[in-house]
PDB file of N, CA and C in Angstrom:
ATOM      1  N   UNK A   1     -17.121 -67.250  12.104  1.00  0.00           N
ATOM      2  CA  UNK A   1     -18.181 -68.023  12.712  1.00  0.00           C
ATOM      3  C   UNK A   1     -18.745 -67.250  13.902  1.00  0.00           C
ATOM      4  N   UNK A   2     -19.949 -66.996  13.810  1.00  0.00           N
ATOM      5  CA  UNK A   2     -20.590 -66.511  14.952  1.00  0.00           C
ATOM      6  C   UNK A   2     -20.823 -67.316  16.229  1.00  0.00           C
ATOM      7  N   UNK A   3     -20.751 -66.693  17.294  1.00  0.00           N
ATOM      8  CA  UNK A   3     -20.851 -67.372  18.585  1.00  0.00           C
ATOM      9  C   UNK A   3     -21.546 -67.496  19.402  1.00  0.00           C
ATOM     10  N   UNK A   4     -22.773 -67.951  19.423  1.00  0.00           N
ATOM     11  CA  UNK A   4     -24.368 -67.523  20.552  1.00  0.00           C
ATOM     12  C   UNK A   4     -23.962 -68.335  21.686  1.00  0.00           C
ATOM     13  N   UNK A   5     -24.888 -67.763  22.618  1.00  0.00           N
ATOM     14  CA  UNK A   5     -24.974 -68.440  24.489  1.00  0.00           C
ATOM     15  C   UNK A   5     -26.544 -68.325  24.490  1.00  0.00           C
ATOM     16  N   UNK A   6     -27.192 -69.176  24.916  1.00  0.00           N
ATOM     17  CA  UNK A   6     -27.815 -69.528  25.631  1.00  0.00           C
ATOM     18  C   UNK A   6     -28.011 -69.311  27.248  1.00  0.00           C
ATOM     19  N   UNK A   7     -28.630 -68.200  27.633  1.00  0.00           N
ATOM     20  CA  UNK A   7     -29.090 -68.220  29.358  1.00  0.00           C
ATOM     21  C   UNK A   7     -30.231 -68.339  29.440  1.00  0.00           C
ATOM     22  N   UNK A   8     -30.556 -70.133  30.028  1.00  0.00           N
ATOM     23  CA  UNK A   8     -32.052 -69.693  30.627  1.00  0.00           C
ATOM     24  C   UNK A   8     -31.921 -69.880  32.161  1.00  0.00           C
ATOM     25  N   UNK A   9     -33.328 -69.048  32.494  1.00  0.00           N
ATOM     26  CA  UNK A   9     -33.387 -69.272  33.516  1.00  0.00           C
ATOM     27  C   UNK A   9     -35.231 -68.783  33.687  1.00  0.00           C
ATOM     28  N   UNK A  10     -35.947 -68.761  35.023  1.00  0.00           N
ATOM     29  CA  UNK A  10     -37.161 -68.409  35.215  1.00  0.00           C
ATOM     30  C   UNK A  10     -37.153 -66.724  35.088  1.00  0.00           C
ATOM     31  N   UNK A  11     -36.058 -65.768  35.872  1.00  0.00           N
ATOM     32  CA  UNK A  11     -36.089 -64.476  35.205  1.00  0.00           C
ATOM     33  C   UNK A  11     -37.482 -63.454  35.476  1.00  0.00           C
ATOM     34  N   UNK A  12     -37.480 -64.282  37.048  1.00  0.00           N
ATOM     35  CA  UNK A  12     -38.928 -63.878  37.436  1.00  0.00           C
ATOM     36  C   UNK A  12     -38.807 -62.928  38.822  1.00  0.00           C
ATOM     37  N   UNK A  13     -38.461 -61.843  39.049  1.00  0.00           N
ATOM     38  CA  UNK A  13     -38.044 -60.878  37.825  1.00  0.00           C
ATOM     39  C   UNK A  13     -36.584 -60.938  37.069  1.00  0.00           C
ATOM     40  N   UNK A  14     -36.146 -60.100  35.497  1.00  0.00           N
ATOM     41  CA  UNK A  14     -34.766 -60.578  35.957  1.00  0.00           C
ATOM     42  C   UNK A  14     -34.104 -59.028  36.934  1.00  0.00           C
ATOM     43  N   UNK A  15     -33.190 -59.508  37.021  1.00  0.00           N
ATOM     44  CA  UNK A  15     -32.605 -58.490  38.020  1.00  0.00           C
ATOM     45  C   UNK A  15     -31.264 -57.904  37.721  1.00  0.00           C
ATOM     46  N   UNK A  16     -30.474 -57.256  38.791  1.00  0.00           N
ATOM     47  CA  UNK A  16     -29.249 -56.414  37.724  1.00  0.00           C
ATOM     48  C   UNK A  16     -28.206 -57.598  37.734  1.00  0.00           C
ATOM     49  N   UNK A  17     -28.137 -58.596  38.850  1.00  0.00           N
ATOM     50  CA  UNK A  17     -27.287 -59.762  38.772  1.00  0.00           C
ATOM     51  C   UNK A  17     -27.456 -60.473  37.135  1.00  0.00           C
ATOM     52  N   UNK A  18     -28.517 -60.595  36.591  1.00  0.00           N
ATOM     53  CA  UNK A  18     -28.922 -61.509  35.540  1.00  0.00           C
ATOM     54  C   UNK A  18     -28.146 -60.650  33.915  1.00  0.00           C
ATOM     55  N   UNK A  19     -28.741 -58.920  34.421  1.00  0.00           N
ATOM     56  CA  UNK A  19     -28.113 -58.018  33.559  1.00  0.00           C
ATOM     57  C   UNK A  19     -26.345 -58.331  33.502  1.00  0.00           C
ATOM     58  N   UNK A  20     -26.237 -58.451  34.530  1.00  0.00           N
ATOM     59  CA  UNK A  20     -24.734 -58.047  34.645  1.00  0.00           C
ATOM     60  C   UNK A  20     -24.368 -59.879  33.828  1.00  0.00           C
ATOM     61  N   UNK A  21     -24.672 -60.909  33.849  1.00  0.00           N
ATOM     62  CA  UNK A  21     -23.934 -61.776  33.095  1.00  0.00           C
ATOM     63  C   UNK A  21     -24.426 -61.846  31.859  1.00  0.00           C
ATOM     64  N   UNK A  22     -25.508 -60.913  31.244  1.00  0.00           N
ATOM     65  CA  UNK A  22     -25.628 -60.773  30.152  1.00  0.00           C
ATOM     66  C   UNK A  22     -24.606 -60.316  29.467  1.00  0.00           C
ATOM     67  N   UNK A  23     -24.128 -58.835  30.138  1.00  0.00           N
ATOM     68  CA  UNK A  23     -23.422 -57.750  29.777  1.00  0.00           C
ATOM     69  C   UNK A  23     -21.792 -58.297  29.708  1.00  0.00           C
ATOM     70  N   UNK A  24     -21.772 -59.434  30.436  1.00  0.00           N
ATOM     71  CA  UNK A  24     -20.531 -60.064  30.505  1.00  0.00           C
ATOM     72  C   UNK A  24     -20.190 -60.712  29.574  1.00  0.00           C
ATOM     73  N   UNK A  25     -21.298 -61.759  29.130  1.00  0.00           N
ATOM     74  CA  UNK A  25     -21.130 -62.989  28.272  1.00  0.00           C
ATOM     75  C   UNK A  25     -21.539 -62.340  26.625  1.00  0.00           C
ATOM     76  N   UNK A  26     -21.628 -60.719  25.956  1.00  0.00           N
ATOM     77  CA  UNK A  26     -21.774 -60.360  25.128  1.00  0.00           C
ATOM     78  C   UNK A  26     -20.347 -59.582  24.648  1.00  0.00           C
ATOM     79  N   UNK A  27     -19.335 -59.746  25.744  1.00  0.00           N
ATOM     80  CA  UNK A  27     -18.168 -59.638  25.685  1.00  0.00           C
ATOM     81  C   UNK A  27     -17.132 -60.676  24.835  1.00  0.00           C
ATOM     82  N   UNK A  28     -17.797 -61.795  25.042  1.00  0.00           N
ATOM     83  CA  UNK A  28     -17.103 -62.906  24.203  1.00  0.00           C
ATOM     84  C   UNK A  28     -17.747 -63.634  23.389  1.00  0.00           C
ATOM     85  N   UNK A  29     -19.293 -63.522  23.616  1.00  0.00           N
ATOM     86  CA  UNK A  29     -19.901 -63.974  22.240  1.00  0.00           C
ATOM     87  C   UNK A  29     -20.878 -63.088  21.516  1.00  0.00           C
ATOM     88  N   UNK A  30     -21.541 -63.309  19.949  1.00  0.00           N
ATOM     89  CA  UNK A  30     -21.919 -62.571  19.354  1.00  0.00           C
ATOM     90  C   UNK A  30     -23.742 -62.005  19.753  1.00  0.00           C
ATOM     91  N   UNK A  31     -23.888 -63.273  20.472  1.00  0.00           N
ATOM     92  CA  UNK A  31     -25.160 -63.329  20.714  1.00  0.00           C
ATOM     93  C   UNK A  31     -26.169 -63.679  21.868  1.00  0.00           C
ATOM     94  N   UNK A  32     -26.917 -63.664  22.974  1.00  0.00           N
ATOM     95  CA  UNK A  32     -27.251 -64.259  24.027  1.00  0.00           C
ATOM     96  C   UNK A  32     -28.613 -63.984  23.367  1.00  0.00           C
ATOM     97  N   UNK A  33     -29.059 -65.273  23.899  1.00  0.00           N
ATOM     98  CA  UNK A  33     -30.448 -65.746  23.806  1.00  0.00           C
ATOM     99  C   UNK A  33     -31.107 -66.517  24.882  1.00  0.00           C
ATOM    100  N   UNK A  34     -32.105 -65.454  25.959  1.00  0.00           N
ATOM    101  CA  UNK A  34     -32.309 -65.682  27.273  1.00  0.00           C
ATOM    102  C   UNK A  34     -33.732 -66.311  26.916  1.00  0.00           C
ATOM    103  N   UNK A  35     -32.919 -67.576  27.490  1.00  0.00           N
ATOM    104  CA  UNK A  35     -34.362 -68.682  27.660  1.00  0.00           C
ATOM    105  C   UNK A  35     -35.378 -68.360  29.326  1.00  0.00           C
ATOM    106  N   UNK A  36     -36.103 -68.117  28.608  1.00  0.00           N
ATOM    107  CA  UNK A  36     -37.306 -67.633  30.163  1.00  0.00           C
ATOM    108  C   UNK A  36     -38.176 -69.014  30.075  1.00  0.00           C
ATOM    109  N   UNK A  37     -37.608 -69.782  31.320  1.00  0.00           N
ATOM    110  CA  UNK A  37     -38.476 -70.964  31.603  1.00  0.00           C
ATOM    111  C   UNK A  37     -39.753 -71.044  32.333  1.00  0.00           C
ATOM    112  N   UNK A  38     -39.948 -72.461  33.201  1.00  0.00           N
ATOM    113  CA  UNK A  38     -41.055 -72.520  33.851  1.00  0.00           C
ATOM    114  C   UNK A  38     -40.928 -73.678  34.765  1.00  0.00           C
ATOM    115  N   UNK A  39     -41.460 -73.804  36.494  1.00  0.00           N
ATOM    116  CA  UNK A  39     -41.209 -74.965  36.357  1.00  0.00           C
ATOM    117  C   UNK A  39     -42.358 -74.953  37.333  1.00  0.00           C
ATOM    118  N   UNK A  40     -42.603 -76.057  37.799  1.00  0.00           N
ATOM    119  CA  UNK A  40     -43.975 -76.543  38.512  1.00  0.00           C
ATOM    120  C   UNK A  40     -43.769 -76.057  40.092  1.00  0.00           C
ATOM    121  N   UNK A  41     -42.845 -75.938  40.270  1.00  0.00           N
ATOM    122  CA  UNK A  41     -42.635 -76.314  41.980  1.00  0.00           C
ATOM    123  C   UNK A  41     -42.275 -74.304  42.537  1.00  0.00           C
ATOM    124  N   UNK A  42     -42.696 -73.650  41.792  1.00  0.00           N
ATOM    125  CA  UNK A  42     -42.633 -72.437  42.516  1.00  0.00           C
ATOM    126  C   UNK A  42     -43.775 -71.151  41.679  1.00  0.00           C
ATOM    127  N   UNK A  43     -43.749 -70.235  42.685  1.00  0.00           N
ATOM    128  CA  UNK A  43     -45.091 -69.285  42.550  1.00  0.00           C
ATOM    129  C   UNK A  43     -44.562 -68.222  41.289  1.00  0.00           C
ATOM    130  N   UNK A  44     -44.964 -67.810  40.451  1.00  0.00           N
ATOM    131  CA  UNK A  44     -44.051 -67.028  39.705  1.00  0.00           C
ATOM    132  C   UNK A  44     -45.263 -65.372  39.831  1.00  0.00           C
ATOM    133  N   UNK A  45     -44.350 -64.477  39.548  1.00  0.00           N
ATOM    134  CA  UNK A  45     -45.059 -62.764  39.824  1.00  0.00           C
ATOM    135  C   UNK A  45     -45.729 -62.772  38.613  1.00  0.00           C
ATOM    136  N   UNK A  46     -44.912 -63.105  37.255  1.00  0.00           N
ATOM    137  CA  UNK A  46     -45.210 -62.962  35.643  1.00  0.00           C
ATOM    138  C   UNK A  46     -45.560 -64.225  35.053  1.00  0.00           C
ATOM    139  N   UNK A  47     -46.177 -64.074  34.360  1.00  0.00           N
ATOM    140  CA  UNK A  47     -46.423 -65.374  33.460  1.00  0.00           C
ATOM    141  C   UNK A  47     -45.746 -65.334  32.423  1.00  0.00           C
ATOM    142  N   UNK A  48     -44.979 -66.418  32.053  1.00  0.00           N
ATOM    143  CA  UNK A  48     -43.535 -66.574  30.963  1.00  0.00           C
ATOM    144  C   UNK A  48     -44.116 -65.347  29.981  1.00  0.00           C
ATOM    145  N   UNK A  49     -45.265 -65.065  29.259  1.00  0.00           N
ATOM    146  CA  UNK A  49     -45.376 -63.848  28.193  1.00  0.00           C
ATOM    147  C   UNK A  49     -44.732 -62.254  28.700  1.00  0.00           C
ATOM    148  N   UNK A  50     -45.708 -62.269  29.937  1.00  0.00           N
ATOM    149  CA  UNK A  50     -44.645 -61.185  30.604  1.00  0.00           C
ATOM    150  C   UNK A  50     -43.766 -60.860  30.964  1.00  0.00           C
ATOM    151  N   UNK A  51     -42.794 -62.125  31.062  1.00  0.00           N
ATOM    152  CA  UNK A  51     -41.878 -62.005  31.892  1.00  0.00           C
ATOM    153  C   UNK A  51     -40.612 -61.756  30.351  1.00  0.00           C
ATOM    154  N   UNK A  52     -41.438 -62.313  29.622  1.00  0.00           N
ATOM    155  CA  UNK A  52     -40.556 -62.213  27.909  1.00  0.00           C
ATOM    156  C   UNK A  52     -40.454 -60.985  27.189  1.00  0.00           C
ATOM    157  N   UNK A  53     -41.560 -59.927  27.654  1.00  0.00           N
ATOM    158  CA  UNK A  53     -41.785 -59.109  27.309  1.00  0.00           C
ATOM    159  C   UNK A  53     -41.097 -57.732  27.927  1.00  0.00           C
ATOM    160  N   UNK A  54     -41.010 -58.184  29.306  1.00  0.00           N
ATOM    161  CA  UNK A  54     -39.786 -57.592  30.376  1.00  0.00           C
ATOM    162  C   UNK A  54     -39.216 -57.471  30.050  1.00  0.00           C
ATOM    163  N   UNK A  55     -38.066 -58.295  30.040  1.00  0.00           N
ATOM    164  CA  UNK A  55     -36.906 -58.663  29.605  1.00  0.00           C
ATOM    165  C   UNK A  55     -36.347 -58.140  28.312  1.00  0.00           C
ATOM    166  N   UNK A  56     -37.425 -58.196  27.372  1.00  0.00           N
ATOM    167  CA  UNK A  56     -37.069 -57.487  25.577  1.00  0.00           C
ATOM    168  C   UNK A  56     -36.860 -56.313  26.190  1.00  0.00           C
ATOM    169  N   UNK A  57     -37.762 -55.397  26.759  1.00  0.00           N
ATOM    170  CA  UNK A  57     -38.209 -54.116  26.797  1.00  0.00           C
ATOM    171  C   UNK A  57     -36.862 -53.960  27.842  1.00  0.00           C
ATOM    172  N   UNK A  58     -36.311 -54.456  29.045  1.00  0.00           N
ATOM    173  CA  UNK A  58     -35.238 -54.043  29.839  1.00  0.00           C
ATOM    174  C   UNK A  58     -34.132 -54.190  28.751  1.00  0.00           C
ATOM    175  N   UNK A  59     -33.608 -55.088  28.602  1.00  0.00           N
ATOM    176  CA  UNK A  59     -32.418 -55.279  27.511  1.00  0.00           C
ATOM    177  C   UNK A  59     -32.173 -54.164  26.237  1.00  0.00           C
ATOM    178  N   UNK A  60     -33.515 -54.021  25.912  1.00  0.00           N
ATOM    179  CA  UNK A  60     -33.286 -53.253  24.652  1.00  0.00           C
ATOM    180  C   UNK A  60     -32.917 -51.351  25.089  1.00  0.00           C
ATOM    181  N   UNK A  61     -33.574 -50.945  26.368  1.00  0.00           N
ATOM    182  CA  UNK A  61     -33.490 -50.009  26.584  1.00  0.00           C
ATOM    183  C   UNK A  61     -31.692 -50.056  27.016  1.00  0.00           C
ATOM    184  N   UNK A  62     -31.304 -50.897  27.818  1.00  0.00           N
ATOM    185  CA  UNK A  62     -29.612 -51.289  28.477  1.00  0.00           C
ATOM    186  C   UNK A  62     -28.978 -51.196  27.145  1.00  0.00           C
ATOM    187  N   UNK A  63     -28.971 -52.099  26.419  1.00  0.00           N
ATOM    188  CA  UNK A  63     -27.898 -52.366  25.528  1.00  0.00           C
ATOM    189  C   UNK A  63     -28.164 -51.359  24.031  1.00  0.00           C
ATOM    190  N   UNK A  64     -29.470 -51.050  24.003  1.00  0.00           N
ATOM    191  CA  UNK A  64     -29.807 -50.788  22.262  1.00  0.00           C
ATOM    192  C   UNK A  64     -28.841 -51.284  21.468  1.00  0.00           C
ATOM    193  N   UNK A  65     -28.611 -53.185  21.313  1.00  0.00           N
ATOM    194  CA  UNK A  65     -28.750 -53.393  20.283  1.00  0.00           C
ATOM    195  C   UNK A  65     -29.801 -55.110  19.935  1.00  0.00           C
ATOM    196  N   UNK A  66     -29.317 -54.965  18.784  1.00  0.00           N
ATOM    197  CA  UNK A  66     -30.494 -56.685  18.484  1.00  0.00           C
ATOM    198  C   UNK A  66     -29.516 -58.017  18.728  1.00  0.00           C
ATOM    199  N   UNK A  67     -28.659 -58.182  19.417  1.00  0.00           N
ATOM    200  CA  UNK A  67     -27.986 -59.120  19.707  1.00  0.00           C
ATOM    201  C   UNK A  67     -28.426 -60.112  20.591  1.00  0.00           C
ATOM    202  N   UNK A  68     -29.944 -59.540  21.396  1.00  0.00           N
ATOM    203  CA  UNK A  68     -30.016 -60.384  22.472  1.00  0.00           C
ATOM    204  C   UNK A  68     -31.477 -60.779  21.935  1.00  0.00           C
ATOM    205  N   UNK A  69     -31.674 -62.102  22.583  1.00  0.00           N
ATOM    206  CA  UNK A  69     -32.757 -62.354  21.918  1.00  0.00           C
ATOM    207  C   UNK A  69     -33.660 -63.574  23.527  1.00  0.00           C
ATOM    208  N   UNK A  70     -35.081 -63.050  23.545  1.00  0.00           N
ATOM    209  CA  UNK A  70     -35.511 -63.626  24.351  1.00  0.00           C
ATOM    210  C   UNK A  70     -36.838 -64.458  24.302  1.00  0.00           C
ATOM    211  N   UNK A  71     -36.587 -65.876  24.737  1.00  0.00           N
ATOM    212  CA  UNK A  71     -37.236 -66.911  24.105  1.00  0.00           C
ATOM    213  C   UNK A  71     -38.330 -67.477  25.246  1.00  0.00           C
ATOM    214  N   UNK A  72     -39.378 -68.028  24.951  1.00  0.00           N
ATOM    215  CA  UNK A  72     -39.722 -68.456  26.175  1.00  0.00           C
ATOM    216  C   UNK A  72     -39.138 -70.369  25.778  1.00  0.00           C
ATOM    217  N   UNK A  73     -39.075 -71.064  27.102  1.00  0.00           N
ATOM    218  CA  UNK A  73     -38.561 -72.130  26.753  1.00  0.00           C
ATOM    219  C   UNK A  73     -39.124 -72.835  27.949  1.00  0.00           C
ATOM    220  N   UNK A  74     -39.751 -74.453  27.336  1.00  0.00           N
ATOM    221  CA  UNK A  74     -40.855 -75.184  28.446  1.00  0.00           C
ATOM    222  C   UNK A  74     -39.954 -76.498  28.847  1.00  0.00           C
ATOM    223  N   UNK A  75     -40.054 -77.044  29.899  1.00  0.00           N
ATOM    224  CA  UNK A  75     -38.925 -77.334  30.635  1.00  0.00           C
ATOM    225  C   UNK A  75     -39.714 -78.918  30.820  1.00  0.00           C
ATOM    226  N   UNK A  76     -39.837 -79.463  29.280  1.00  0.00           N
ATOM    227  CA  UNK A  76     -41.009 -81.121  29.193  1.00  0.00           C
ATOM    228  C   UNK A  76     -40.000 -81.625  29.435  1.00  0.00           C
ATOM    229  N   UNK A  77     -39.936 -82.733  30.195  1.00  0.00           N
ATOM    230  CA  UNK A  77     -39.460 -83.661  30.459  1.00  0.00           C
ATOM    231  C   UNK A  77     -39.346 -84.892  29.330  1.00  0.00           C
ATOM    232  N   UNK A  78     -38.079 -85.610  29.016  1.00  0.00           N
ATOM    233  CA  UNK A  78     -38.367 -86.401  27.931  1.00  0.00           C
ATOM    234  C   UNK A  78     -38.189 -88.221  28.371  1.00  0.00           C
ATOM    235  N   UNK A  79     -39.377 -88.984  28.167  1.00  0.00           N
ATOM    236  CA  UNK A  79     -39.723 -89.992  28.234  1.00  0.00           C
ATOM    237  C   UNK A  79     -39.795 -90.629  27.336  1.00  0.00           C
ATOM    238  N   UNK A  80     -38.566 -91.854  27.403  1.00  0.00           N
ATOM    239  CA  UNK A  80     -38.343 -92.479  26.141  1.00  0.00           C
ATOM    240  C   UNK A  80     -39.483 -93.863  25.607  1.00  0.00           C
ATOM    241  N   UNK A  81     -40.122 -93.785  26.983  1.00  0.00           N
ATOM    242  CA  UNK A  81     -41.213 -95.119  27.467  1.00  0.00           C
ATOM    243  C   UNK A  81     -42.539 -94.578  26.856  1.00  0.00           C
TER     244      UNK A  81
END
């Protein structure tokens, strides 16, 4: 059975802290899939496309392999009303 993680975060920029629990958490599972969010209440440098596009292009050069996978992910609020 394969084992994915999930990290999101905004990733605006990501940085070597963000690298480094990538590099950690691919130690015990098969897969990380970095959710690049969004949220209302702060200024961002990238706009989630860029910041997705970062991130592929940093990771892939670090790790060369396809294990990591980077998503953008929108942070709707759910209202059952």
């Amino acid at each position: 059975m394969k084992i994915n993680a999930i990290y999101p975060g905004t990733f605006d920029p990501i940085t070597f802290g963000h690298i480094d629990v990538i590099k950690k958490a691919l130690k015990i599972v098969d897969k990380v899939i970095v959710a690049i969010s969004e949220t209302d209440n702060k200024n961002y440098f990238f706009n989630p496309q860029e910041r997705i596009e970062i991130v592929r292009k940093d990771l892939v050069s670090i790790f060369k392999k396809n294990n990591i996978e980077a998503i953008e992910c929108t942070n709707k609020k759910f209202d059952p009303n």
